[in-house]
Structures are given as C-alpha cells and as structure tokens.
Protein backbone atom coordinates (compact mmCIF):
# COMPACT_ATOMS: atom_id res chain seq x y z
CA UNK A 1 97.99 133.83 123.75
CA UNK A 2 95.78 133.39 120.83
CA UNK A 3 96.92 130.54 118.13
CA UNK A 4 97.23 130.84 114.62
CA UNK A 5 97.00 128.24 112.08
CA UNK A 6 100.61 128.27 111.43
CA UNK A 7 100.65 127.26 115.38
CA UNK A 8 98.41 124.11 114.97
CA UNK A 9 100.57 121.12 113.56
CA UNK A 10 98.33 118.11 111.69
CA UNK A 11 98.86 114.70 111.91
CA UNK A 12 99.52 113.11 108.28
CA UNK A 13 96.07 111.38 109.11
CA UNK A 14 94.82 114.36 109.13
CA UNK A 15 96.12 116.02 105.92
CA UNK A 16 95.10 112.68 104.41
CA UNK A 17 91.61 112.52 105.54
CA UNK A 18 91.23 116.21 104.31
CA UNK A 19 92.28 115.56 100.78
CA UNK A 20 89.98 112.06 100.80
CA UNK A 21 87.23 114.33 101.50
CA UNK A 22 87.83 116.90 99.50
CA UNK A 23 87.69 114.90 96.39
CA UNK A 24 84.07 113.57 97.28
CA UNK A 25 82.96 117.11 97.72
CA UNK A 26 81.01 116.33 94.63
CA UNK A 27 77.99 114.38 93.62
CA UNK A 28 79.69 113.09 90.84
CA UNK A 29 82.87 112.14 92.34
CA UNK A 30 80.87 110.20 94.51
CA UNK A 31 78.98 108.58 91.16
CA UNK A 32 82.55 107.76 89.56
CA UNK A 33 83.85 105.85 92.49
CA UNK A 34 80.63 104.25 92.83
CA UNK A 35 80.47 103.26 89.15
CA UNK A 36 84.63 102.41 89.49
CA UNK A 37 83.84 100.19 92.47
CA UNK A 38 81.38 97.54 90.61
CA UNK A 39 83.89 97.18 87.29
CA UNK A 40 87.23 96.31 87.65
CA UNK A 41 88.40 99.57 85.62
CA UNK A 42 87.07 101.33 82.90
CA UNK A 43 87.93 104.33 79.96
CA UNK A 44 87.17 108.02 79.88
CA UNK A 45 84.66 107.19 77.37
CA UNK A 46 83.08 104.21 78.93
CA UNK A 47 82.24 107.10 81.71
CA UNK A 48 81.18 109.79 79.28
CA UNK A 49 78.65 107.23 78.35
CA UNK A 50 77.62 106.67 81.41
CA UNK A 51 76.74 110.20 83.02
CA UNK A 52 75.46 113.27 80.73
CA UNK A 53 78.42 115.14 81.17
CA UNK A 54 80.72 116.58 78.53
CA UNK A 55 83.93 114.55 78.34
CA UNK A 56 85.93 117.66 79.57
CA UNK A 57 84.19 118.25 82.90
CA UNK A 58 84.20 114.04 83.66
CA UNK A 59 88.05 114.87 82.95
CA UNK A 60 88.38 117.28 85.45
CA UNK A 61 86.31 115.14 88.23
CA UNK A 62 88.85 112.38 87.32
CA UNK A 63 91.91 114.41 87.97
CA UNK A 64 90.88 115.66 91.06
CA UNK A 65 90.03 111.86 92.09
CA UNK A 66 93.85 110.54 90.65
CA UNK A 67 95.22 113.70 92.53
CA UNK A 68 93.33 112.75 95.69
CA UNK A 69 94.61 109.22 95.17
CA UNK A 70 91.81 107.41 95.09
CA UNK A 71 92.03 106.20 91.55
CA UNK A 72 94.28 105.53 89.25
CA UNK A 73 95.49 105.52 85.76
CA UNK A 74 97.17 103.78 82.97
CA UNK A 75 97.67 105.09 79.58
CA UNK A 76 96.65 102.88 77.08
CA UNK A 77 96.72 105.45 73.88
CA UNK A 78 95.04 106.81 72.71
CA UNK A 79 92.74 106.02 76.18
CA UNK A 80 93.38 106.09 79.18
CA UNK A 81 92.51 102.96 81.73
CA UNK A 82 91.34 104.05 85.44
CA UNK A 83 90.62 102.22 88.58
CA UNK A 84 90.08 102.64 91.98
CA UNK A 85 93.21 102.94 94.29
CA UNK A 86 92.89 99.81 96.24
CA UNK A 87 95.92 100.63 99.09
CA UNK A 88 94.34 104.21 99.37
CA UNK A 89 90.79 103.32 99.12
CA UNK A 90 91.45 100.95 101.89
CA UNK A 91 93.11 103.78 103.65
CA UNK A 92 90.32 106.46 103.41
CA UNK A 93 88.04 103.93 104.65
CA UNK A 94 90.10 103.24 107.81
CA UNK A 95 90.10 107.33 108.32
CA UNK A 96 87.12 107.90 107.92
CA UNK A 97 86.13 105.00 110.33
CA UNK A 98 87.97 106.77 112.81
CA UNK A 99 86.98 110.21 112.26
CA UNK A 100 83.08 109.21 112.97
CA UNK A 101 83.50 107.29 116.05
C-alpha cells in the first residue's frame, strides 16, 4: 500500500526545523539575523540603513523572521524594537545540530 502525506505523521521537531529553515530561505534573512546577532536589538530604520532595500520589502523579511520565531518585537511608536529570539534561536541551533549529524 502506497502512503500519502496525510499517512506520514511529523515530529514537532520536525515541523519546527521546517519553519527555522524556511525563514533563512533568503540571503537577506540570513543578513538580518547576522546583523541582529552582533547588536543587542535594533529599529526598522536602523536596518533600512543598513541594506539597500526599500523599507517595505526589509518589512516583509522581518515578518517572516517574527513569524518563524526567530526574532522578536516590541513596539516602541512610532518604531518598532526587534531582536533575536534567544529561547528559539537556541532551539534552531540544537535542530539543526541534529539534523546534520
């Protein structure tokens, strides 16, 4: 009997690790977190600064970040304050860890 997908149950791990590594699916995801990972936070702007992107599309890279969980946010109007997800960064790392070995 041939399985479907519907068959095939994932491990939360697993579901987790997918979403971690969907979000880096782009170079400049990848830039953000790098960039997030040597300040202690920073501002929307402070990033539009940073990489020659209009504001809208570094909003968009952010949100899928925040929605992947691997940074956060705190409004501070009329900005808004991110930094990386410590407990969840912590957590992708372990995953991927254990994917690659």
């Amino acid at each position: 009997m041939k399985r479907t997908t519907e068959d095939i149950k994932y491990e939360l791990s697993t579901e987790e690790l997918a979403r971690f590594a969907k979000a880096l699916g782009h170079p400049v995801r990848i830039a953000i977190l790098k960039y997030l990972g040597h300040q202690s936070c920073c501002f929307t702007g402070d990033l539009v600064d940073i990489f020659p992107l209009a504001q809208s599309t570094i909003s968009q890279h952010i949100k899928e970040l925040k929605n992947a969980g691997l940074i956060q946010g705190e409004i501070r109007p009329p900005k808004v304050k991110y930094c990386i997800d410590k407990e969840n960064w912590e957590k992708a790392k372990h995953l991927f860890e254990d994917f690659f070995k």
